[in-house]
Protein backbone atom coordinates (compact mmCIF):
# COMPACT_ATOMS: atom_id res chain seq x y z
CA UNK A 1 -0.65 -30.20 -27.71
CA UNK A 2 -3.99 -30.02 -25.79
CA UNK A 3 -4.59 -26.22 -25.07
CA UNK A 4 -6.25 -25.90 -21.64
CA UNK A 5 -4.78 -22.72 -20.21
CA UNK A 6 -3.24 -19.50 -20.95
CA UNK A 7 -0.34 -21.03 -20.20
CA UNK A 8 -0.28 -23.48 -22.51
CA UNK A 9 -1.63 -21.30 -25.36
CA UNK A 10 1.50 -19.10 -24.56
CA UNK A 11 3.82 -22.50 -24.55
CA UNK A 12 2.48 -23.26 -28.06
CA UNK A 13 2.62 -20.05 -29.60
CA UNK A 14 6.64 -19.85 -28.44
CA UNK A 15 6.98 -23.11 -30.00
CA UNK A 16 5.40 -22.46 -33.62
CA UNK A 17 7.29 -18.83 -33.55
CA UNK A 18 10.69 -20.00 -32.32
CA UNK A 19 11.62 -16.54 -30.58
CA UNK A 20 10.04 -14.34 -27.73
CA UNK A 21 7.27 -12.63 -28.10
CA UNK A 22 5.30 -9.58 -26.28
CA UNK A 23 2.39 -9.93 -24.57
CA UNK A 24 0.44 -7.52 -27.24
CA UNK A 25 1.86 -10.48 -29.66
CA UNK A 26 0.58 -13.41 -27.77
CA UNK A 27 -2.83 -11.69 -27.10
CA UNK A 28 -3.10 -11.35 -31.07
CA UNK A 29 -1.81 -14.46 -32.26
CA UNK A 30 -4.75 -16.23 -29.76
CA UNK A 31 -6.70 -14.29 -31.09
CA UNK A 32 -6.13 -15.14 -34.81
CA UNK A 33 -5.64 -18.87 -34.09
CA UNK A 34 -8.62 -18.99 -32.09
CA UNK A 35 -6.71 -20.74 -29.59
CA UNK A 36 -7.61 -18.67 -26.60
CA UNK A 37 -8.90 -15.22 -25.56
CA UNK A 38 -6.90 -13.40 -23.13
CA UNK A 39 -5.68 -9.40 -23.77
CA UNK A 40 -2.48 -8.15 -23.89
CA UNK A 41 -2.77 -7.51 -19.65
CA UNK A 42 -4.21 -11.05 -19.23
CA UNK A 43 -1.31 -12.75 -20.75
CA UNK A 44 1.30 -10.53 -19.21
CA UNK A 45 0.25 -11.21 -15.89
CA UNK A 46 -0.22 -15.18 -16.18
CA UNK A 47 3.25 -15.25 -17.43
CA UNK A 48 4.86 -12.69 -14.44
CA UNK A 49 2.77 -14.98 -11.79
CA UNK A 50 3.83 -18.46 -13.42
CA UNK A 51 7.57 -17.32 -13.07
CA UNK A 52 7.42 -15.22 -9.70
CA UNK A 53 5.43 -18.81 -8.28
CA UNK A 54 7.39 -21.48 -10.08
CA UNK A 55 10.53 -19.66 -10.20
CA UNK A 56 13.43 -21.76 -11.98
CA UNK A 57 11.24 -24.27 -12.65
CA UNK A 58 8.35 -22.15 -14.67
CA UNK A 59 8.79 -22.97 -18.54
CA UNK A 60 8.65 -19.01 -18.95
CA UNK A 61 11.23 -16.79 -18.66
CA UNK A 62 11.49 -12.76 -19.17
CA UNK A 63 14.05 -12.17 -21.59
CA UNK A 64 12.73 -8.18 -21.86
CA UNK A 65 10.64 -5.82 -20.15
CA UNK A 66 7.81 -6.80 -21.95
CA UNK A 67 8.82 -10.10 -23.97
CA UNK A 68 9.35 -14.15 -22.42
CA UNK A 69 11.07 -16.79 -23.81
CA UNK A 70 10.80 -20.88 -23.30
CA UNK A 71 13.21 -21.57 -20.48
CA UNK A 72 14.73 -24.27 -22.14
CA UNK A 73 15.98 -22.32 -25.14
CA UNK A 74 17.75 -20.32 -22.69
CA UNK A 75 19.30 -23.12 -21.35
CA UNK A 76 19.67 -24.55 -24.46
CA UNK A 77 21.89 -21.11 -25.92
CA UNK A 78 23.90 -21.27 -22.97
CA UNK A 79 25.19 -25.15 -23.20
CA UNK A 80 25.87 -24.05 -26.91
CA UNK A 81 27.78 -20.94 -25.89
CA UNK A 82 30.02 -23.30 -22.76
CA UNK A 83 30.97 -26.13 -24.90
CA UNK A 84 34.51 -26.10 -26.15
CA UNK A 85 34.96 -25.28 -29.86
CA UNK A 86 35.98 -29.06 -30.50
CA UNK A 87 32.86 -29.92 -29.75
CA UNK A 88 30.97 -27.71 -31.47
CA UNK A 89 32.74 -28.59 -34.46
CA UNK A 90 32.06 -32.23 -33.96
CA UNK A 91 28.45 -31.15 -33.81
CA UNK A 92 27.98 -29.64 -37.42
């Protein structure tokens, strides 16, 4: 993934971790991987405007006061969690 915004910095750090993160944890981990430079403030408010904007169709989404998710992995939980056991059985 090509890195061209704060944004996507945030997209790929979600990615690589696998779970939500805080702000103060995205600001750090661009930081260490050189991948962007934003602060803690910077990233919190790209991601608040990028959802209040794009609503249901921003790839963010605020699972905490302080912490976002990927949107899809919400989605994704919740198709898990609404398929009949059968199913899920038939899955593993």
């Amino acid at each position: 993934m090509q890195i061209t915004s704060l944004r996507d910095a945030c997209q790929s750090i979600l990615e690589d971790q696998g779970e939500p993160q805080s702000s103060y944890w995205f600001a750090s981990q661009m930081m260490e991987m050189r991948l962007w430079r934003a602060s803690e403030a910077d990233v919190r408010d790209a991601l608040a405007k990028d959802i209040e904007e794009r609503g249901e169709s921003s790839q963010f989404i605020r699972v905490a006061e302080d912490e976002f998710a990927l949107r899809s992995w919400i989605n994704e939980k919740s198709a898990v969690e609404h398929q009949p056991t059968s199913d899920i059985e038939e899955q593993l």
